[in-house]
N, C-alpha and C. Protein backbone atom coordinates (compact mmCIF):
# COMPACT_ATOMS: atom_id res chain seq x y z
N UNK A 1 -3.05 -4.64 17.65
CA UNK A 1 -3.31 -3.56 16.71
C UNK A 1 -2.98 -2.23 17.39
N UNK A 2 -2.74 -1.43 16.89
CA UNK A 2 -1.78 -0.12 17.35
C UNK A 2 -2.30 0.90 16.48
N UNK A 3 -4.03 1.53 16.45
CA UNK A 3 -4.17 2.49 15.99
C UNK A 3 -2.99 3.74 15.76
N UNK A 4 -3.56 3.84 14.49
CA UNK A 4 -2.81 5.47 13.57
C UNK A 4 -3.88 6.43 13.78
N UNK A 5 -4.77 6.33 12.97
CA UNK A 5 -5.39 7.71 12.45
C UNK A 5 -6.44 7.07 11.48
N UNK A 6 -7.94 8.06 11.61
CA UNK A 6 -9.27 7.92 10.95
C UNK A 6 -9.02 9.27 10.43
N UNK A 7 -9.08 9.50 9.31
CA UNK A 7 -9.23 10.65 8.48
C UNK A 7 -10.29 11.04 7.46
N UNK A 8 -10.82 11.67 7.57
CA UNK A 8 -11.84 12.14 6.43
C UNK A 8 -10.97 12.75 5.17
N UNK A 9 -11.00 12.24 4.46
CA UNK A 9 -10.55 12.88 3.10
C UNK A 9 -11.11 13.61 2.04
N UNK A 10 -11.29 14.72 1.98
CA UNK A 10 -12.46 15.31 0.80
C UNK A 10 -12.34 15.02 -0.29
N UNK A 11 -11.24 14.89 -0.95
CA UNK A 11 -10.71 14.83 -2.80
C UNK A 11 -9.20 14.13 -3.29
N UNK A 12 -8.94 13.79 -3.86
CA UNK A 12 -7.65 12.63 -4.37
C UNK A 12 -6.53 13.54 -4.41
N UNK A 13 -6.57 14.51 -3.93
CA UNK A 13 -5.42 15.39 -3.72
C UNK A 13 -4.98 15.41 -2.17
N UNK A 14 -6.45 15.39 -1.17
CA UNK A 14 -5.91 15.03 -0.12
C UNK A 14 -5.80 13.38 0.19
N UNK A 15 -6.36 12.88 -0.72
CA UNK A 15 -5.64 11.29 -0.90
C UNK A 15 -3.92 10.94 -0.85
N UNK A 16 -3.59 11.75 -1.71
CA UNK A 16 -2.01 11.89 -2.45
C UNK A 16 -1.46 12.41 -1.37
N UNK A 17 -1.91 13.12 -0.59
CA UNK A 17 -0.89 14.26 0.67
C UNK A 17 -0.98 13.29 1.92
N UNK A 18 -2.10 12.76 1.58
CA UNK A 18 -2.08 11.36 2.84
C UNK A 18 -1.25 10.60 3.19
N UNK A 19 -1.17 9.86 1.65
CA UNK A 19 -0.33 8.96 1.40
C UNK A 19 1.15 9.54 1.28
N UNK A 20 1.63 10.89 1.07
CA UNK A 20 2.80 11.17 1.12
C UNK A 20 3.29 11.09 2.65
N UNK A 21 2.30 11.50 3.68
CA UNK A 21 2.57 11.39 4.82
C UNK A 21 3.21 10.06 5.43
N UNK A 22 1.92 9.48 5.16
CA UNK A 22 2.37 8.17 5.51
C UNK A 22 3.33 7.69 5.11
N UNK A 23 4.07 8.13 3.87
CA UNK A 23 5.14 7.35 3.36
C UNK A 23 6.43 8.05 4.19
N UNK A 24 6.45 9.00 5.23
CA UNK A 24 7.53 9.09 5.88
C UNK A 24 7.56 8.48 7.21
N UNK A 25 6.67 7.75 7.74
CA UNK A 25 6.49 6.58 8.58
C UNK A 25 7.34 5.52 8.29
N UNK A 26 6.72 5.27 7.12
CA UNK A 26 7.41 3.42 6.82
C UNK A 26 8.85 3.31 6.32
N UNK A 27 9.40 2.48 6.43
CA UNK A 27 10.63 2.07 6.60
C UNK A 27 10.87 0.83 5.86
N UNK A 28 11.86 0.08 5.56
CA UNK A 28 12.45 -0.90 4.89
C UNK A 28 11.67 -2.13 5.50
N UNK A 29 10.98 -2.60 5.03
CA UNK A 29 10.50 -4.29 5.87
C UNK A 29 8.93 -3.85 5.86
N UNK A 30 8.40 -2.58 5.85
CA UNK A 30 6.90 -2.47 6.21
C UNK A 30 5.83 -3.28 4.67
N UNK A 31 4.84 -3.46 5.63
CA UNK A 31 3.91 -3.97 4.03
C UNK A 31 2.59 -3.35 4.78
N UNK A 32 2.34 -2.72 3.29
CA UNK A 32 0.87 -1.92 3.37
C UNK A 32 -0.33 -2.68 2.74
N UNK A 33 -1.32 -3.07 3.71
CA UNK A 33 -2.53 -3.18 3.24
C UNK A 33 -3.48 -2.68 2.60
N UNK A 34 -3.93 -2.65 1.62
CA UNK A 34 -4.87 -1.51 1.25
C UNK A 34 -6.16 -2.00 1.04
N UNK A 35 -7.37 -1.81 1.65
CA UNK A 35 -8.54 -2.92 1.59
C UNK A 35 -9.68 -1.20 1.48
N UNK A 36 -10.45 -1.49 0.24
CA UNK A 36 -11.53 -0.39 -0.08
C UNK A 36 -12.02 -1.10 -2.14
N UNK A 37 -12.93 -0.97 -1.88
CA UNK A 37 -13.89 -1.21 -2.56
C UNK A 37 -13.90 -0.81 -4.05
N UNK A 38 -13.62 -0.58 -5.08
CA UNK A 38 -13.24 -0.26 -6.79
C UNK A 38 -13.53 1.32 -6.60
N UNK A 39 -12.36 1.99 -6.98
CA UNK A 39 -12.64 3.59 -7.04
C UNK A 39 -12.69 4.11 -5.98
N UNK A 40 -12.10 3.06 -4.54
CA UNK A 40 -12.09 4.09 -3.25
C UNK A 40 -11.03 4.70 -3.30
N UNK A 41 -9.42 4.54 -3.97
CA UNK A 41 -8.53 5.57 -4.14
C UNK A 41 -7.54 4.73 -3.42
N UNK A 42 -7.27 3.35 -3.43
CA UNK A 42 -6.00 2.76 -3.00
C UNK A 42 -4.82 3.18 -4.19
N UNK A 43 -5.18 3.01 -5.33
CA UNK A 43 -3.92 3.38 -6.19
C UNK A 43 -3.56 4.84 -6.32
N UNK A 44 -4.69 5.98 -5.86
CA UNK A 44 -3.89 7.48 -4.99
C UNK A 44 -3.49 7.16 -4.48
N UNK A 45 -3.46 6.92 -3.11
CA UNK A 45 -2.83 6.24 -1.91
C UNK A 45 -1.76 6.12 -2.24
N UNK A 46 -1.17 4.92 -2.89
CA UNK A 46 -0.15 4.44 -3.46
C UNK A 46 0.60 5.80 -4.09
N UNK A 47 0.19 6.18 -4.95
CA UNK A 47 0.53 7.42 -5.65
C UNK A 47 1.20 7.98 -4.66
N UNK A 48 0.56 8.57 -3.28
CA UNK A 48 0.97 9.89 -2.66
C UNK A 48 2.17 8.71 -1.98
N UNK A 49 1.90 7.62 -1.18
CA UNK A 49 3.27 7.10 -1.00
C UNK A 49 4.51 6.99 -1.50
N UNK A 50 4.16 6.72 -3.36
CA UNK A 50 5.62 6.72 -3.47
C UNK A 50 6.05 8.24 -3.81
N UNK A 51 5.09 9.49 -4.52
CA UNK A 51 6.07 11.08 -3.93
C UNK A 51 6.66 11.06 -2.53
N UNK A 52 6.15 10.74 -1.49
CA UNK A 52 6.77 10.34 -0.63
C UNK A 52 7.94 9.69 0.18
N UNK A 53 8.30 8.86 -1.21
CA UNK A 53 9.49 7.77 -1.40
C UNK A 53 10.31 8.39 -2.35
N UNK A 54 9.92 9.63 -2.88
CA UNK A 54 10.85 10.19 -3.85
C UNK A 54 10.23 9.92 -5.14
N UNK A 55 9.63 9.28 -5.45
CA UNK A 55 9.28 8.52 -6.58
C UNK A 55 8.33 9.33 -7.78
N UNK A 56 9.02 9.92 -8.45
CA UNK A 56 8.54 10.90 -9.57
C UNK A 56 7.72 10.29 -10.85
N UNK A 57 8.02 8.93 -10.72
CA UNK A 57 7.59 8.29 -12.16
C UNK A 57 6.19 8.06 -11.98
N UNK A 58 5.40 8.00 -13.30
CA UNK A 58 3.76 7.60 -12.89
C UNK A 58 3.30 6.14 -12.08
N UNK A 59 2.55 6.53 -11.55
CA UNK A 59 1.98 4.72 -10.67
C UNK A 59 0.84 4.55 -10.96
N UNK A 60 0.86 3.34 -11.98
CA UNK A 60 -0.50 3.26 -11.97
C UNK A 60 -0.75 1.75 -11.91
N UNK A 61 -1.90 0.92 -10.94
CA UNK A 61 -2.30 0.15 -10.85
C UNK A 61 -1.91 -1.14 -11.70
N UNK A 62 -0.80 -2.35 -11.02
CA UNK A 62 -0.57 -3.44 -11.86
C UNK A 62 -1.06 -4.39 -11.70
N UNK A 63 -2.71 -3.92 -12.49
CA UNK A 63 -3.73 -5.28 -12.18
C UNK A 63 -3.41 -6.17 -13.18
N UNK A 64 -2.62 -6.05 -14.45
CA UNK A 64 -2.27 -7.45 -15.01
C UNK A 64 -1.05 -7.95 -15.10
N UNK A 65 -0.23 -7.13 -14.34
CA UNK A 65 1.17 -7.45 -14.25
C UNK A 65 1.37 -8.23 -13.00
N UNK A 66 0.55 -7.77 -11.73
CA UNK A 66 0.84 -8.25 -10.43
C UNK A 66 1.59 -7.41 -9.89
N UNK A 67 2.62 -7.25 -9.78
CA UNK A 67 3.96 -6.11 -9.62
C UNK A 67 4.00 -5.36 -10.31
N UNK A 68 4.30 -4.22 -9.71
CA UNK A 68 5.12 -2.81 -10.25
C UNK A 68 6.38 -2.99 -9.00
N UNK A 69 7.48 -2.55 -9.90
CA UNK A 69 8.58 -2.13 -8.70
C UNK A 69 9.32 -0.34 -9.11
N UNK A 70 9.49 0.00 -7.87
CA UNK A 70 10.07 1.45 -8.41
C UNK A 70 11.11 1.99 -7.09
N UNK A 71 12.27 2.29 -7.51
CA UNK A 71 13.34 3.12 -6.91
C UNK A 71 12.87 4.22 -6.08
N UNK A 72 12.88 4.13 -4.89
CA UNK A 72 13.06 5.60 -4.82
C UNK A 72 13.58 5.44 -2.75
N UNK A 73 13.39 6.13 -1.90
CA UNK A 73 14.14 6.13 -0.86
C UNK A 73 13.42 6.91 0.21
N UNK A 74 14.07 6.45 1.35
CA UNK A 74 13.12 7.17 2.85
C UNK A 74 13.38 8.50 3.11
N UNK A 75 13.01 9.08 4.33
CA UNK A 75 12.86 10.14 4.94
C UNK A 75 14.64 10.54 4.88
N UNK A 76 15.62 9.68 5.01
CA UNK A 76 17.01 9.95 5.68
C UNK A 76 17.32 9.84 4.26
N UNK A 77 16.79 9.55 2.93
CA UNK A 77 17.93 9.00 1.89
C UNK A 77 17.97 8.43 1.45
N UNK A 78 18.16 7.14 2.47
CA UNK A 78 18.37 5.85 1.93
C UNK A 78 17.59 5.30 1.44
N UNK A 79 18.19 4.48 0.05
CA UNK A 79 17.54 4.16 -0.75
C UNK A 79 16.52 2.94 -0.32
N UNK A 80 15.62 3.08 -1.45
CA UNK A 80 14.50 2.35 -0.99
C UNK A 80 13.29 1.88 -1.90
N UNK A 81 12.89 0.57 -2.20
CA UNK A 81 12.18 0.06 -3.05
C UNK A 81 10.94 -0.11 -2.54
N UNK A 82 10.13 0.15 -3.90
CA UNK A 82 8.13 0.62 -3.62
C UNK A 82 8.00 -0.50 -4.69
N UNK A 83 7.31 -1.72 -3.47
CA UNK A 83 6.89 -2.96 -4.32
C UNK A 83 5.32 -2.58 -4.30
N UNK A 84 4.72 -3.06 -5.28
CA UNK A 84 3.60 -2.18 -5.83
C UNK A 84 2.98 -3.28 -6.39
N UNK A 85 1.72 -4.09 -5.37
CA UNK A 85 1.13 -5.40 -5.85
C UNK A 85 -0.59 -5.04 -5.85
N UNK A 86 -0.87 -5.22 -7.09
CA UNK A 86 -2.63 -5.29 -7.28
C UNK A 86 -3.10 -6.84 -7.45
N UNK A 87 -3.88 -7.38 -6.43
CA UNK A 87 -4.33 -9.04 -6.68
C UNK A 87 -5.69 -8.94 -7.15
N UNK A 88 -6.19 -7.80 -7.65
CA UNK A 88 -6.93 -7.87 -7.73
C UNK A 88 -7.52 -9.14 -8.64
N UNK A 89 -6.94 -9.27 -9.94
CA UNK A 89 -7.04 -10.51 -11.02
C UNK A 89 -6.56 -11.84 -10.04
N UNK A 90 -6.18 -12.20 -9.57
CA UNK A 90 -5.38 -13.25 -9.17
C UNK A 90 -6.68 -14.22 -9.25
N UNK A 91 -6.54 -15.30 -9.62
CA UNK A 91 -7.44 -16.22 -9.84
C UNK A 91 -7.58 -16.89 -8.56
N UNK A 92 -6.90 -17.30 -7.81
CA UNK A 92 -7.01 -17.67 -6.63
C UNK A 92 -5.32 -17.68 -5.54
N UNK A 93 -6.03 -17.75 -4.66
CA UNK A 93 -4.22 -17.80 -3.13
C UNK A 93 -3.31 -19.10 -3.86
N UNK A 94 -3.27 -19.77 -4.47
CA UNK A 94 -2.18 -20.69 -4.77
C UNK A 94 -1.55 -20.09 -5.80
N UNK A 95 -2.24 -19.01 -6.66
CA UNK A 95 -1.01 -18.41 -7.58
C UNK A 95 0.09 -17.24 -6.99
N UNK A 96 -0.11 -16.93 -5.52
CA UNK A 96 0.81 -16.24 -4.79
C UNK A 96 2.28 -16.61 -5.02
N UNK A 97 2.23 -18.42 -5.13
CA UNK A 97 3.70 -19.35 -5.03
C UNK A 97 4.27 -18.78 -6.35
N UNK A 98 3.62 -18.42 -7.57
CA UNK A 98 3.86 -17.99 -8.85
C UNK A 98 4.71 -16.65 -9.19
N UNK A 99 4.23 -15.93 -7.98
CA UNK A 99 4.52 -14.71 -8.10
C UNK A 99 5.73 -14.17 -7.13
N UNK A 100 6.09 -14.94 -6.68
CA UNK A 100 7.11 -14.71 -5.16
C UNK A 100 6.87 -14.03 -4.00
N UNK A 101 5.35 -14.05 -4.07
CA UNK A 101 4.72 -13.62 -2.96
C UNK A 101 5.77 -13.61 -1.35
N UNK A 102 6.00 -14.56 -1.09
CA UNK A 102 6.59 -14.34 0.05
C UNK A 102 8.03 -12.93 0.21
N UNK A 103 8.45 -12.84 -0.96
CA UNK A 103 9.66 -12.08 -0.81
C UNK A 103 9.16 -10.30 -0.91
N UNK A 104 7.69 -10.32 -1.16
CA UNK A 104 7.35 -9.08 -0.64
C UNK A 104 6.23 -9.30 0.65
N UNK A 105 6.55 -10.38 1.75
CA UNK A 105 6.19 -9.90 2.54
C UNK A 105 7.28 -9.84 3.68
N UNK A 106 8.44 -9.59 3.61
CA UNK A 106 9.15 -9.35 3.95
C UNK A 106 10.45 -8.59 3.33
N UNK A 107 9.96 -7.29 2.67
CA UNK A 107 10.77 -6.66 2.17
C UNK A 107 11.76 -5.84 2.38
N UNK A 108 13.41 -6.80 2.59
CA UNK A 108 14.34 -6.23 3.04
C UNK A 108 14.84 -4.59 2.14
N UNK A 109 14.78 -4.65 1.21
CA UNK A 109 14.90 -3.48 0.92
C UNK A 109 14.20 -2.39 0.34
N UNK A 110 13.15 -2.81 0.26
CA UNK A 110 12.03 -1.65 0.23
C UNK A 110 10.94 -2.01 1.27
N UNK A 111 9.22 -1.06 0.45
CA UNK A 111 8.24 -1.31 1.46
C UNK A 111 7.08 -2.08 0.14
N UNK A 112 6.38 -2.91 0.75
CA UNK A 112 5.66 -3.47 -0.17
C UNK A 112 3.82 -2.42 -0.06
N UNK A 113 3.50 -2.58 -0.91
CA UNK A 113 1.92 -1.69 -0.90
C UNK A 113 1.29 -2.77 -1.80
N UNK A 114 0.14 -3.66 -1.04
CA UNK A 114 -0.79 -4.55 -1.62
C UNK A 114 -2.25 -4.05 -1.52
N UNK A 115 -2.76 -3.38 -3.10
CA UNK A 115 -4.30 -3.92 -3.16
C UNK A 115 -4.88 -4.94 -2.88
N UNK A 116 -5.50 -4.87 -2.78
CA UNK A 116 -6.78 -6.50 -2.61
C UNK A 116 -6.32 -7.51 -2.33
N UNK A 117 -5.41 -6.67 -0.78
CA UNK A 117 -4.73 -8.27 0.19
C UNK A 117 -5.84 -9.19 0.44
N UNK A 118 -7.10 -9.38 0.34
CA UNK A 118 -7.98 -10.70 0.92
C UNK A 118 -8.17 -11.49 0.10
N UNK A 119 -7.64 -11.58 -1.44
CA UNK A 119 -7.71 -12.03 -2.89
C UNK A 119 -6.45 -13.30 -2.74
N UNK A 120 -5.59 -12.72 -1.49
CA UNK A 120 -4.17 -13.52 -1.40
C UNK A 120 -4.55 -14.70 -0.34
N UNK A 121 -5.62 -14.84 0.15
CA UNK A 121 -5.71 -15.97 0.78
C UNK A 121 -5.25 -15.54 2.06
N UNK A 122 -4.78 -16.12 3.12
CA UNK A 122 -4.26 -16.19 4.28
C UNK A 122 -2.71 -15.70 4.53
N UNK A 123 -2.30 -15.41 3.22
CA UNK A 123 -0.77 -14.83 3.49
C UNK A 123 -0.20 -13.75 3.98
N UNK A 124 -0.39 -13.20 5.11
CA UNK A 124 0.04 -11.96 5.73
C UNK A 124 1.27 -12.20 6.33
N UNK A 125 1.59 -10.98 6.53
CA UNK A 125 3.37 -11.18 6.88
C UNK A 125 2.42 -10.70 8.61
N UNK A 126 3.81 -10.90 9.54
CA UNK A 126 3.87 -11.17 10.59
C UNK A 126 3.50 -9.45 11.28
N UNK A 127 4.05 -8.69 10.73
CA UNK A 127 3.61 -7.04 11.03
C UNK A 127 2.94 -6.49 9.67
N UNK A 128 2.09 -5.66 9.80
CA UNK A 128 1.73 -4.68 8.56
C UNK A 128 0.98 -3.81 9.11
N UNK A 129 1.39 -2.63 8.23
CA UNK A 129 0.25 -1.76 8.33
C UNK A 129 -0.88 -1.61 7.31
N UNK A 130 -2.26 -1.53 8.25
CA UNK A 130 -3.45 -1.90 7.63
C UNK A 130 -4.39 -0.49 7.18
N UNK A 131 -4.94 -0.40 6.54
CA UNK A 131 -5.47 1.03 5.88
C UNK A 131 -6.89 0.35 4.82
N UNK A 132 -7.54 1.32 5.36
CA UNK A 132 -9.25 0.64 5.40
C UNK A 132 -9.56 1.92 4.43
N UNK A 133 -10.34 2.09 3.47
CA UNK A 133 -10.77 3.15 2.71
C UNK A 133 -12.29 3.11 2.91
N UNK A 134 -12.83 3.43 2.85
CA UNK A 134 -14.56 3.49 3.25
C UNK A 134 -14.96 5.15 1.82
N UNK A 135 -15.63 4.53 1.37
CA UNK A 135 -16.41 5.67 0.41
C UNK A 135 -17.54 6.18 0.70
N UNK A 136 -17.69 7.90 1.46
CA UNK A 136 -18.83 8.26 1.66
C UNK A 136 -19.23 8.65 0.86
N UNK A 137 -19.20 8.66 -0.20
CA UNK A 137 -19.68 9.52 -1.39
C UNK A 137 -19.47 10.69 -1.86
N UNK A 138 -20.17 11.55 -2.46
CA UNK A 138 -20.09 13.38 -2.47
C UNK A 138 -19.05 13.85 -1.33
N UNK A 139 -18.99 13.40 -0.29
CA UNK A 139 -18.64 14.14 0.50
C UNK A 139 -16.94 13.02 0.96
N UNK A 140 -16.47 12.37 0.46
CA UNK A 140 -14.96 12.15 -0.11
C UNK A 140 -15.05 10.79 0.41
N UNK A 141 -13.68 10.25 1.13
CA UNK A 141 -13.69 9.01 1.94
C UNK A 141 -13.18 8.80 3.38
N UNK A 142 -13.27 8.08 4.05
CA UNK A 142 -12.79 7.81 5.30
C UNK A 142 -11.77 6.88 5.11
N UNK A 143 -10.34 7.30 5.90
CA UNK A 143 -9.33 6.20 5.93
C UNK A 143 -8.93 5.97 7.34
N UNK A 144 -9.12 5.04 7.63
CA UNK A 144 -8.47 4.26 8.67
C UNK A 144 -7.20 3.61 8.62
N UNK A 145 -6.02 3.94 9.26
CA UNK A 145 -4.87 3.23 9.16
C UNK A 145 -4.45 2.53 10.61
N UNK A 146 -3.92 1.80 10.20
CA UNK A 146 -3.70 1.16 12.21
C UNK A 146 -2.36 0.11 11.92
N UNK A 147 -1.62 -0.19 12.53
CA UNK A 147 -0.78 -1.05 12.77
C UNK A 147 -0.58 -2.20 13.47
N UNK A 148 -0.08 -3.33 12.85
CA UNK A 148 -0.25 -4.55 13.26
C UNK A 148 0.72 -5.66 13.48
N UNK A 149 0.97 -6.56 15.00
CA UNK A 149 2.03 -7.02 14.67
C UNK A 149 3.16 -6.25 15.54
N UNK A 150 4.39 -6.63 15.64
CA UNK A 150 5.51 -5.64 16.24
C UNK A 150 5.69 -4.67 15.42
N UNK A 151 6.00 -3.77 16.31
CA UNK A 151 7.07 -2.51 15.77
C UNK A 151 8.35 -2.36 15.30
């Protein structure tokens, strides 16, 4: 594990600027964890990643779709796909095979961003970066991000 950064976040605006940050980190092949509790602000998160990715269109949470996919590209340009997975519904880890789970955990041409990776059973890709949301309440949230796996 290869700590990032513990951040206090006051409001979903510095959620969004977070996540824009972070989205000039990641690169083609990365998969984002997102593990926090209903209403801790993984789908901001997501949000500020893909402005980050260029990505102007609305994002909002595909808890009954499974996937969202959206265009948009890195720090240099190049283009670049924001796979966009909520498990939250998933009835159980064997409907992963359903969904082509494996081909976003290794996403050659974009970056994958998974809600409620522990819903997926045991399927982690071999590197990811991991991002912990913690809700203090009134006073905003704590994010932990850290990296995992090779570089």
């Amino acid at each position: 594990m290869i700590p990032v950064a513990t951040v206090d976040i006051p409001d979903s605006a510095a959620m969004v600027d977070l996540g824009r940050r972070l989205a000039g980190d990641l690169r083609a092949g990365d998969v984002v964890l997102l593990h926090g509790d209903l209403g801790a602000g993984k789908t901001t998160l997501t949000q500020g990643i893909a402005l980050g990715l260029g990505i102007d269109e609305p994002i909002q949470s595909p808890t009954f779709t499974l996937v969202a996919e959206y265009d948009g590209h890195d720090v240099a340009g190049t283009p670049l796909r924001l796979y966009h997975l909520d498990l939250y519904r998933l009835g159980n880890p064997d409907e992963m095979d359903g969904i082509g789970y494996d081909q976003y955990l290794l996403p050659e041409d974009g970056v994958t961003v998974i809600e409620w990776p522990e819903r997926g059973g045991n399927w982690l890709p071999e590197r990811f970066w991991l991002v912990r949301i913690i809700n203090l309440g009134e006073t905003g949230r704590r994010v932990s991000i850290s990296r995992h796996g090779r570089p």
